[in-house]
C-alpha atoms as a PDB file:
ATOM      1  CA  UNK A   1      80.506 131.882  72.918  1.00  0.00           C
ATOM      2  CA  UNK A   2      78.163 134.761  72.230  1.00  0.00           C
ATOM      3  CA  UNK A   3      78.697 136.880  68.988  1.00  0.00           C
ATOM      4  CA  UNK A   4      79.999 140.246  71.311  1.00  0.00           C
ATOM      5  CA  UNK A   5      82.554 137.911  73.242  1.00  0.00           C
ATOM      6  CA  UNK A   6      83.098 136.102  69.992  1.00  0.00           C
ATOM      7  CA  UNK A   7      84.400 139.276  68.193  1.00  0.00           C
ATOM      8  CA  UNK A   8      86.239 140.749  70.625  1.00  0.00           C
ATOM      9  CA  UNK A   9      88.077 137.833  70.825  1.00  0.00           C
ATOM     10  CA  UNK A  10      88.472 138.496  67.044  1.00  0.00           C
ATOM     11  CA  UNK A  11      90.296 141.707  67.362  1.00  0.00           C
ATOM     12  CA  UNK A  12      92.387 141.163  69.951  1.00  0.00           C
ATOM     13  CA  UNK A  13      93.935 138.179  67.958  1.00  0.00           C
ATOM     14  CA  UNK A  14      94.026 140.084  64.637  1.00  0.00           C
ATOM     15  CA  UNK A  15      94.865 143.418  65.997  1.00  0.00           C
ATOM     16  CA  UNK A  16      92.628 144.816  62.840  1.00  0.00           C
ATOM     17  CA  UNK A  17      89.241 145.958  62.479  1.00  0.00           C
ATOM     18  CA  UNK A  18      89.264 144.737  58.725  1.00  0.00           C
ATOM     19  CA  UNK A  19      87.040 142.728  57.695  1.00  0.00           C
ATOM     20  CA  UNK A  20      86.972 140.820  54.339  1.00  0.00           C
ATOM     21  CA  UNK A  21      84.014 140.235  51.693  1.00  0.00           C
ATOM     22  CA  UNK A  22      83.564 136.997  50.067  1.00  0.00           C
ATOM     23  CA  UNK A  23      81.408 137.854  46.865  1.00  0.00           C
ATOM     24  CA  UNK A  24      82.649 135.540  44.520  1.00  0.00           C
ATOM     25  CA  UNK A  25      82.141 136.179  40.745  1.00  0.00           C
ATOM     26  CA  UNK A  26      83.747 133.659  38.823  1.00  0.00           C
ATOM     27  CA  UNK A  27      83.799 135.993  35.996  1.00  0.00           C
ATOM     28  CA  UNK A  28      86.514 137.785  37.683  1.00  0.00           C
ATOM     29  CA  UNK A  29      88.841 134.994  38.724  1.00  0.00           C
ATOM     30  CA  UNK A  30      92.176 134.398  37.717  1.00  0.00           C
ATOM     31  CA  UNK A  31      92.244 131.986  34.606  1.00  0.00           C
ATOM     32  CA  UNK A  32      94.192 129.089  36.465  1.00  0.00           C
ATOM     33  CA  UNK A  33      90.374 128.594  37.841  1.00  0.00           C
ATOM     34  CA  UNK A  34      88.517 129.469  34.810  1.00  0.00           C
ATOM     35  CA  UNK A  35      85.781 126.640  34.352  1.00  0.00           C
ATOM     36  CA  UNK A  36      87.867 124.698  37.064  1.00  0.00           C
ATOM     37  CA  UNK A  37      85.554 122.493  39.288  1.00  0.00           C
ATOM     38  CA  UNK A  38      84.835 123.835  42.616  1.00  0.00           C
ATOM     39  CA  UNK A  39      86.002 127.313  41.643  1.00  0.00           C
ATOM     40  CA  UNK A  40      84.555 128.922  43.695  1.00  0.00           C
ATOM     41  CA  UNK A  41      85.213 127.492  47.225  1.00  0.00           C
ATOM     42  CA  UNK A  42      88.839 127.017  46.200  1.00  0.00           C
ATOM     43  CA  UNK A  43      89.110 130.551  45.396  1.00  0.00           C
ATOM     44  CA  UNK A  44      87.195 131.698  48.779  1.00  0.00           C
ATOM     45  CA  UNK A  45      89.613 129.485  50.435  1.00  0.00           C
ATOM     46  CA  UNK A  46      92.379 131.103  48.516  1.00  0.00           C
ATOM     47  CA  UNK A  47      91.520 134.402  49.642  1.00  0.00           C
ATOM     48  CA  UNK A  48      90.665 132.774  53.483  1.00  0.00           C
ATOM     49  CA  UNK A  49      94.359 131.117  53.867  1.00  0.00           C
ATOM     50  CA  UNK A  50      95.867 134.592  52.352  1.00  0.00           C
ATOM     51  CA  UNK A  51      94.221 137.052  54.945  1.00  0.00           C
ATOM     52  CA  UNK A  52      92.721 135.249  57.876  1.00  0.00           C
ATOM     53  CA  UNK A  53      95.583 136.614  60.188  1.00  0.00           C
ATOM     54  CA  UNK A  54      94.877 140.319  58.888  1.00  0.00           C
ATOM     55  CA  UNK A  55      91.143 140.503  59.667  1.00  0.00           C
ATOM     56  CA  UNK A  56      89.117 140.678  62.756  1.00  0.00           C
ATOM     57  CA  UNK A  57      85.910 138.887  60.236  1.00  0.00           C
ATOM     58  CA  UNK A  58      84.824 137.573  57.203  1.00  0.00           C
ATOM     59  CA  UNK A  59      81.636 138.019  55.693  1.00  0.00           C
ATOM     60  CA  UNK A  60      80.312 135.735  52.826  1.00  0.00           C
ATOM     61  CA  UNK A  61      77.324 137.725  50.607  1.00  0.00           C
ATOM     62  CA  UNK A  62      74.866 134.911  50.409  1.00  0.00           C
ATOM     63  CA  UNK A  63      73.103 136.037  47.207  1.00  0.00           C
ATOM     64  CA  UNK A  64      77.207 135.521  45.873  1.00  0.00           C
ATOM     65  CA  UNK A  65      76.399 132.044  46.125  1.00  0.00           C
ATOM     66  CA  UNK A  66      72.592 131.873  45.589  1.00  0.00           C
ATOM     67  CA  UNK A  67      72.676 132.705  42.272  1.00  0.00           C
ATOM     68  CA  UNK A  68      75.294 130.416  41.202  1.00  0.00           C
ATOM     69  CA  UNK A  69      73.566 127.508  42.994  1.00  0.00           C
ATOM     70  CA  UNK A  70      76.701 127.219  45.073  1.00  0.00           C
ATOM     71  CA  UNK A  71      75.215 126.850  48.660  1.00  0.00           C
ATOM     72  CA  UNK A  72      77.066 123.601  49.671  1.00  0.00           C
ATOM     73  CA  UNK A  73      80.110 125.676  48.818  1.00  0.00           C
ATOM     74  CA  UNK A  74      79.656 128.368  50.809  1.00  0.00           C
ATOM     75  CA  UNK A  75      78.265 125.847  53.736  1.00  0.00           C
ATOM     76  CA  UNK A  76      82.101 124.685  53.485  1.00  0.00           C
ATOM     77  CA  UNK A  77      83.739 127.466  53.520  1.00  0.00           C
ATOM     78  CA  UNK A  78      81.666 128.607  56.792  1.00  0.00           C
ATOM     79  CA  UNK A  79      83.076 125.499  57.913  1.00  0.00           C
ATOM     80  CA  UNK A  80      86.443 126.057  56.677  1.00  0.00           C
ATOM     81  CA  UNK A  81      86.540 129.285  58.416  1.00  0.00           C
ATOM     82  CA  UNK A  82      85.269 128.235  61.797  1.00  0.00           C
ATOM     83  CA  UNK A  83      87.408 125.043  62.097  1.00  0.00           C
ATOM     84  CA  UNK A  84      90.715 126.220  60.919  1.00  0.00           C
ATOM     85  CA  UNK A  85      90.380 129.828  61.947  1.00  0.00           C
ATOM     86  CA  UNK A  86      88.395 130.055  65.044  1.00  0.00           C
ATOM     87  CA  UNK A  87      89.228 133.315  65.836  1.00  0.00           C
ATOM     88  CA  UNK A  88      88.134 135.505  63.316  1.00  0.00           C
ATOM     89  CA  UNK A  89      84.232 136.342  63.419  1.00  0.00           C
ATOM     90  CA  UNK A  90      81.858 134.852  60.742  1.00  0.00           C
ATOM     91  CA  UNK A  91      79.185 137.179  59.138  1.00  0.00           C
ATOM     92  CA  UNK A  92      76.487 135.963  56.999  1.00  0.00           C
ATOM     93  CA  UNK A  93      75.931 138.918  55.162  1.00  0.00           C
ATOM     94  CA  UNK A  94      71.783 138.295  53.883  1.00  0.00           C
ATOM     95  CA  UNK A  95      69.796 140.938  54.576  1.00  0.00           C
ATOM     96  CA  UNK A  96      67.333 138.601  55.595  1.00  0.00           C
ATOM     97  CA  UNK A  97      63.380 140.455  56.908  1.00  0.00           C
ATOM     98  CA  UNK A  98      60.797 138.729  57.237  1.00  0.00           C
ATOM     99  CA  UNK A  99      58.332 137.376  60.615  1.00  0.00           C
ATOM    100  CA  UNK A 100      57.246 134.313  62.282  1.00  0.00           C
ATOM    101  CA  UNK A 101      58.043 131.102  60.890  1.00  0.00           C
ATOM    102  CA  UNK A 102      59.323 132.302  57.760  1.00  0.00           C
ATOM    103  CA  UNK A 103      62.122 134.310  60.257  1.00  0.00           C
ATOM    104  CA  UNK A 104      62.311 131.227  61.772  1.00  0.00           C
ATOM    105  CA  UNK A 105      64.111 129.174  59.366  1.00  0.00           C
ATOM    106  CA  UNK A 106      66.099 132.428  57.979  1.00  0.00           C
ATOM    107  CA  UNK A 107      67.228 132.050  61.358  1.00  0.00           C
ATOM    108  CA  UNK A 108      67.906 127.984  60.875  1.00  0.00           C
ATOM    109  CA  UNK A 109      69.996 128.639  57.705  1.00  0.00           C
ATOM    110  CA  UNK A 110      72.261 131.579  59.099  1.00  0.00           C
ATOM    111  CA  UNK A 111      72.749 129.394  62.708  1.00  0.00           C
ATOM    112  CA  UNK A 112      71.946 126.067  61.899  1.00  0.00           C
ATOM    113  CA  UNK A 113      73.175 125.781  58.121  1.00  0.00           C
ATOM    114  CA  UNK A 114      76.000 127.592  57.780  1.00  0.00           C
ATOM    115  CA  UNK A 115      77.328 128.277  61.459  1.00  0.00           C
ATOM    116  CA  UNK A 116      77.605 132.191  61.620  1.00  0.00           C
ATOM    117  CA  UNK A 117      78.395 134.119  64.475  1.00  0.00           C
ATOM    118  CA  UNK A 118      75.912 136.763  63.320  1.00  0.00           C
ATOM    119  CA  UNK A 119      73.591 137.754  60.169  1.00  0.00           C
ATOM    120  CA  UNK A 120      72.619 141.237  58.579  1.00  0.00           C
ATOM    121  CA  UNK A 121      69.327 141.818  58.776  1.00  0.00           C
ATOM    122  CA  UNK A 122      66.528 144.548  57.397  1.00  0.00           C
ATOM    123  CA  UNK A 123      64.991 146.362  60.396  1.00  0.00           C
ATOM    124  CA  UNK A 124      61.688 147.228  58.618  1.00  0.00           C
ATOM    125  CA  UNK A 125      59.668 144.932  60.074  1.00  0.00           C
ATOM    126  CA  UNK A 126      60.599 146.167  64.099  1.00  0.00           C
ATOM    127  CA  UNK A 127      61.317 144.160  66.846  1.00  0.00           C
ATOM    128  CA  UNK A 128      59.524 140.804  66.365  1.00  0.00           C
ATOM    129  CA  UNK A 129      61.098 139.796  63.342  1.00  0.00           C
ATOM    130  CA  UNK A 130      64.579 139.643  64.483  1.00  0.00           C
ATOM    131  CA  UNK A 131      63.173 137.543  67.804  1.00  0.00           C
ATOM    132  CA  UNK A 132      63.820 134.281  66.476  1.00  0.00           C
ATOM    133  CA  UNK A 133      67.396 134.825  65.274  1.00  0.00           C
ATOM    134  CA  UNK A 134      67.639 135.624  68.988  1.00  0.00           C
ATOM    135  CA  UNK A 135      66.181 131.992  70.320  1.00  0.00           C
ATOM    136  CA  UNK A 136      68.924 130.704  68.395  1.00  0.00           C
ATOM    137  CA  UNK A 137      71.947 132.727  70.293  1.00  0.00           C
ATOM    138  CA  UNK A 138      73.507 134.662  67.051  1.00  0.00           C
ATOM    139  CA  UNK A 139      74.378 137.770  67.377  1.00  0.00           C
ATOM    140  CA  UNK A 140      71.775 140.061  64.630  1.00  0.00           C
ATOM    141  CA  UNK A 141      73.395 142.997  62.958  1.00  0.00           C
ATOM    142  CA  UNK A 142      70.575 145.417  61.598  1.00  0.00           C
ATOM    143  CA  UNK A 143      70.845 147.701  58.120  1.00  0.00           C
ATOM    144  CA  UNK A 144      70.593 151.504  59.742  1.00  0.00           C
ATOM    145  CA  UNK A 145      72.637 154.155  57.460  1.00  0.00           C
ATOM    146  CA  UNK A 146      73.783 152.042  54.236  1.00  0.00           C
ATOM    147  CA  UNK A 147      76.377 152.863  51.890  1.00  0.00           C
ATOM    148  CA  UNK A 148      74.337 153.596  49.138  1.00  0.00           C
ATOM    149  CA  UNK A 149      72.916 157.219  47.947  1.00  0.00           C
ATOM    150  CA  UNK A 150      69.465 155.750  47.513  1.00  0.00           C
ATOM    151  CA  UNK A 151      69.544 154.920  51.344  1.00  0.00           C
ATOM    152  CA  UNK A 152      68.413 158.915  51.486  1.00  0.00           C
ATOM    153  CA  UNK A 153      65.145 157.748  50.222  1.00  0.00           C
ATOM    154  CA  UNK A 154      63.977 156.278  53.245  1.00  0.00           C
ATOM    155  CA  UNK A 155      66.993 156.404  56.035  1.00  0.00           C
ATOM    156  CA  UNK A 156      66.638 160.118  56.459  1.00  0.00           C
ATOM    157  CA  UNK A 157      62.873 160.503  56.871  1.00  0.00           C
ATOM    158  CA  UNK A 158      62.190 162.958  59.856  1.00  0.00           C
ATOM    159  CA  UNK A 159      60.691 160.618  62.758  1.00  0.00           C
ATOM    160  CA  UNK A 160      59.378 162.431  65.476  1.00  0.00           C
ATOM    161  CA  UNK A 161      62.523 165.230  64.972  1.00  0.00           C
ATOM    162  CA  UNK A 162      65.460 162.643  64.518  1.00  0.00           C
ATOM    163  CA  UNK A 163      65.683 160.463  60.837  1.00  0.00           C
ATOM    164  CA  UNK A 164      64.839 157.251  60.618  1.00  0.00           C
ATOM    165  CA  UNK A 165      68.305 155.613  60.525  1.00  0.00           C
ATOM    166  CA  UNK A 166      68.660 157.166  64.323  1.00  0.00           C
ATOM    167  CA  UNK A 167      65.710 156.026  65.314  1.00  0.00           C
ATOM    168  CA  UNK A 168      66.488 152.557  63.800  1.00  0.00           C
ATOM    169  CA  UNK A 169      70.059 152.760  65.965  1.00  0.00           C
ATOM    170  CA  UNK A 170      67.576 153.572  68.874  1.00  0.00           C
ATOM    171  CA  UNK A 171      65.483 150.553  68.508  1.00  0.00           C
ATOM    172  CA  UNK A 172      68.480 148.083  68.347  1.00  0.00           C
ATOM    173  CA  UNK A 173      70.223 149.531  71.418  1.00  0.00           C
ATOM    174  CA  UNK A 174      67.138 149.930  73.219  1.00  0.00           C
ATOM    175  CA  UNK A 175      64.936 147.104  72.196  1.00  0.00           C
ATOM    176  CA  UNK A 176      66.883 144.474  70.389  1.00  0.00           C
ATOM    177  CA  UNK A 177      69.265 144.446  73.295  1.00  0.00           C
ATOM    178  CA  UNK A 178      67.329 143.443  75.570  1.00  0.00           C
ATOM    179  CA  UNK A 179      66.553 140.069  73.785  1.00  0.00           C
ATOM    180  CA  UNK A 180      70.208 139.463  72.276  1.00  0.00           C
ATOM    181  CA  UNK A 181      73.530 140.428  70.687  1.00  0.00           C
ATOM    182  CA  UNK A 182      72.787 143.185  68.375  1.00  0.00           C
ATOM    183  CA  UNK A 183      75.472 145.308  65.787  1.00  0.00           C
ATOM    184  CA  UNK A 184      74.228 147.721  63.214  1.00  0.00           C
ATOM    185  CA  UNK A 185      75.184 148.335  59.593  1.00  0.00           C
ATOM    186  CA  UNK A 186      76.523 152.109  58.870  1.00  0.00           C
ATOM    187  CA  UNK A 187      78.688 152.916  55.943  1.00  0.00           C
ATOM    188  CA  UNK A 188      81.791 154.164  55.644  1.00  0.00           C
ATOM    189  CA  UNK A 189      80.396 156.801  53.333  1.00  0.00           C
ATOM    190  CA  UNK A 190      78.744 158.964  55.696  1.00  0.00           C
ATOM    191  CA  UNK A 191      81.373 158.959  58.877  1.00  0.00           C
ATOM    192  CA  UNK A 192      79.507 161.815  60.071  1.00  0.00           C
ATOM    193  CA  UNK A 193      76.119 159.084  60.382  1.00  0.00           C
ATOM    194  CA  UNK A 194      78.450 156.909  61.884  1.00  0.00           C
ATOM    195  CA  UNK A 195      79.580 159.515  64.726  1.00  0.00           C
ATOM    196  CA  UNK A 196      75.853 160.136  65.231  1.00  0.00           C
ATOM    197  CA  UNK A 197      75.050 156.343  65.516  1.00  0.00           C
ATOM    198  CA  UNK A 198      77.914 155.861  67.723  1.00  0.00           C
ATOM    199  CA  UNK A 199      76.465 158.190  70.268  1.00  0.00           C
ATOM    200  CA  UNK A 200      73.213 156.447  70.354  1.00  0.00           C
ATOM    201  CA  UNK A 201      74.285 152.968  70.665  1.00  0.00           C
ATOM    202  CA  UNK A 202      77.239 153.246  73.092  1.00  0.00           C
ATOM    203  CA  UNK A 203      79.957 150.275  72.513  1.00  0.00           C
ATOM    204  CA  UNK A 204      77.209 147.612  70.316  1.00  0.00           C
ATOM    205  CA  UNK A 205      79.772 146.705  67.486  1.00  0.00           C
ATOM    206  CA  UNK A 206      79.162 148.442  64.435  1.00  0.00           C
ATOM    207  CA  UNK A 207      80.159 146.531  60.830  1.00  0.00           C
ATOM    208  CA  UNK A 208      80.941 149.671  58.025  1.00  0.00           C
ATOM    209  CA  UNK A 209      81.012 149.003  54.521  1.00  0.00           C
ATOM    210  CA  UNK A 210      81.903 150.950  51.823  1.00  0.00           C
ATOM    211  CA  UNK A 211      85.443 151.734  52.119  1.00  0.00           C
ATOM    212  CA  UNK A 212      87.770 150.003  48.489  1.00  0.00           C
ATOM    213  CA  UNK A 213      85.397 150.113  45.640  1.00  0.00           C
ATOM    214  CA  UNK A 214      82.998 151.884  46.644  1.00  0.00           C
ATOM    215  CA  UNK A 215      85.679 155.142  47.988  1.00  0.00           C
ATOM    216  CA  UNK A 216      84.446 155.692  51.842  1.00  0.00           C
ATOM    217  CA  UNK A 217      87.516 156.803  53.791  1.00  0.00           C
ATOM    218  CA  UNK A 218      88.814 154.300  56.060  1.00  0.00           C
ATOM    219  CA  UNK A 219      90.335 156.962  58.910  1.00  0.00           C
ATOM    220  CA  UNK A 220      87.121 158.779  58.853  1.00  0.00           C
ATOM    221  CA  UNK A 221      85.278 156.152  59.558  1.00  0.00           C
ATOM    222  CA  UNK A 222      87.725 154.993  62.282  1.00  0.00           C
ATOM    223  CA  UNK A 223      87.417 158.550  63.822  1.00  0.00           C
ATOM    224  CA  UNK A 224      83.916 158.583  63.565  1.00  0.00           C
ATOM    225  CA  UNK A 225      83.240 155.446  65.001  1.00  0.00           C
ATOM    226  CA  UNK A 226      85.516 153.545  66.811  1.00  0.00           C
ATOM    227  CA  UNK A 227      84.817 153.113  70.662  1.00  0.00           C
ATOM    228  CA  UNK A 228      87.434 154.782  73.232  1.00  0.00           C
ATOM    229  CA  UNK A 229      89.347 151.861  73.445  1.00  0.00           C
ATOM    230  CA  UNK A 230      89.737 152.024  69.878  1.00  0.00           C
ATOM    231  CA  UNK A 231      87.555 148.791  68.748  1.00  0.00           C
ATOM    232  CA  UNK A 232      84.110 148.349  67.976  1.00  0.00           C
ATOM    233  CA  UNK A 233      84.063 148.149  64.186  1.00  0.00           C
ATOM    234  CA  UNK A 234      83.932 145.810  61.313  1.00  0.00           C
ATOM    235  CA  UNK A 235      85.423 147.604  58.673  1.00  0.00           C
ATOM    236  CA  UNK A 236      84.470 145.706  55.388  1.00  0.00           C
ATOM    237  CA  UNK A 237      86.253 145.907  52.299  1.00  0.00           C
ATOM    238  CA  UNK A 238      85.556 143.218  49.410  1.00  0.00           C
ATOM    239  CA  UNK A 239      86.006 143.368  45.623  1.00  0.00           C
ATOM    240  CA  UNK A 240      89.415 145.781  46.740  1.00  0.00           C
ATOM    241  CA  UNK A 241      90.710 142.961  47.841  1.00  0.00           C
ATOM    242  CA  UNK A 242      88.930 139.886  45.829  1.00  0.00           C
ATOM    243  CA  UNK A 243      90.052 141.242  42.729  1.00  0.00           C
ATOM    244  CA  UNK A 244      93.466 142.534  43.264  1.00  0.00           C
ATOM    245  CA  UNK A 245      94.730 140.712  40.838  1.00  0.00           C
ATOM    246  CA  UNK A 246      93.216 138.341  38.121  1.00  0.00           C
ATOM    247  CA  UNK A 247      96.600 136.443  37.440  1.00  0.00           C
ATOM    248  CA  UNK A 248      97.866 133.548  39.294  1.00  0.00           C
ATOM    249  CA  UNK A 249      98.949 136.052  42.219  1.00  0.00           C
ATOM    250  CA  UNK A 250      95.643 136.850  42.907  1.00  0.00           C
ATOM    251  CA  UNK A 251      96.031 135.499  46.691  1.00  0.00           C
ATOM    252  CA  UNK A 252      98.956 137.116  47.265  1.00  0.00           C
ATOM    253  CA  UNK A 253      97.551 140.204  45.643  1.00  0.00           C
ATOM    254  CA  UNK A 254      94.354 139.873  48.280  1.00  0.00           C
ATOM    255  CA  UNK A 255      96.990 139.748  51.282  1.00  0.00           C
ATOM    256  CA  UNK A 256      98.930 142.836  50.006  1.00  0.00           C
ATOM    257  CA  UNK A 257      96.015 144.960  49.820  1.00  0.00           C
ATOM    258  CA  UNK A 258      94.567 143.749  52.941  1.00  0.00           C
ATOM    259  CA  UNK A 259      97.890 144.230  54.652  1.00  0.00           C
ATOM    260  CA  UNK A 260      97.485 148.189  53.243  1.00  0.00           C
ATOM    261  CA  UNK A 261      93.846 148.282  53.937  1.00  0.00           C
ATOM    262  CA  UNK A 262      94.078 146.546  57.708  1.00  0.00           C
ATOM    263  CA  UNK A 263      97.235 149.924  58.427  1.00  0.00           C
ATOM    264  CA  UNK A 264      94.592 152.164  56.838  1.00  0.00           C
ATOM    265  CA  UNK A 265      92.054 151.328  59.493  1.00  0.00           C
ATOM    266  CA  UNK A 266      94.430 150.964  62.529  1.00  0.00           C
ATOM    267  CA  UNK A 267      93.018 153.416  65.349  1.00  0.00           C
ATOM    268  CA  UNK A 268      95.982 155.698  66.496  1.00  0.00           C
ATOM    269  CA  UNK A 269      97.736 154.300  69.209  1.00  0.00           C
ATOM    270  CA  UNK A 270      97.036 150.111  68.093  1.00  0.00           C
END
């Protein structure tokens, strides 16, 4: 199953365009799993058991894991996820840009390695460089308007009388799709990029962070980007819900605020 047949699948089970972060910092778990082994899958598996039924995705943040040398953990909880919970999409959530060979096995490890429906990816390096995530039938979701101020620095540049973030939507919807299953990254933070985006790339799925921590408005984004049939996003919250609680409730403290952030992001009408 493709990635776009894959996630529609995903929200009609869930009835939710939430999706759920899995950044683990074990300096932030509860103490029951303080110096505990295999912390951190048990508490990504915590949090996976507590809100699978809320969330249309989840999307592990490789460099989560990287840095904690915890890559056979995460390649279980990939696992995890697609075995018991086969209908909620899987998002590998790297960032990854790069060409040839060395997109080749970036490609391997998101596919191959740890089974994801789809992977984030950095556009910079145009069309070529996301062709061999496409020989491998994942779905490739490209950074165009991020969350973060500092995405001004380059993701507004004029191009030709349009910035470069619509000219990046552009190339996906135009070019990308004609090789594979493309999404696009635009954050919740700037709903009005979002609408913009929207109208370039007709119904391609769009994944928006920013909303919990980082304060972007869930219903504005919902308004700004949802499709007519109300779907079409990947609304992404993380630490909101990772870190509801640091006590021994902390699952149960996950499923409450993803029950609260799943109603914030309901289109009208669901």
């Amino acid at each position: 199953m493709g990635f776009h047949a894959q996630l529609e699948r995903s929200w009609t089970a869930s009835n939710s365009l939430l999706c759920v972060g899995l950044d683990p910092d074990p300096a932030r778990f509860p103490a029951l799993l303080d110096g505990a082994p295999d912390a951190i899958y048990r508490f990504c598996v915590a949090i996976v058991d507590a809100t699978a039924d809320l969330v249309c995705a989840f999307k592990p943040q490789i460099a989560y894991f990287a840095s904690q040398r915890a890559e056979e953990p995460l390649e279980r909880i990939c696992t995890y996820i697609r075995e018991q919970y086969p209908d909620v999409t899987l998002v590998l959530d790297a960032k990854r840009g790069d060409i040839g060979s060395t997109a080749e096995h970036y490609a391997r490890e998101a596919f191959g390695r740890y089974g994801a429906h789809a992977v984030t990816v950095n556009p910079y390096l145009g069309t070529d460089s996301a062709l061999p995530y496409f020989e491998h039938e994942g779905g490739v979701i490209a950074l165009c308007r991020t969350s973060n101020p500092g995405g001004d620095d380059l993701q507004n540049l004029d191009c030709g009388g349009e910035p470069l973030f619509v000219r990046t939507a552009r190339m996906v919807a135009e070019q990308w799709s004609q090789h594979g299953e493309c999404g696009l990254v635009v954050g919740a933070t700037y709903p009005g990029e979002l609408e913009r985006v929207r109208g370039v790339v007709g119904d391609l799925p769009i994944l928006v962070p920013g909303i919990g921590a980082q304060g972007g408005d869930p219903a504005a984004a919902v308004k700004a980007g949802a499709r007519d049939d109300g779907r079409g996003l990947m609304i992404s919250s993380s630490r909101a819900v990772l870190y509801a609680s640091n006590g021994d409730d902390f699952a149960e403290a996950a499923r409450r605020t993803a029950i609260e952030s799943r109603l914030a992001t309901l289109p009208a009408g669901w």
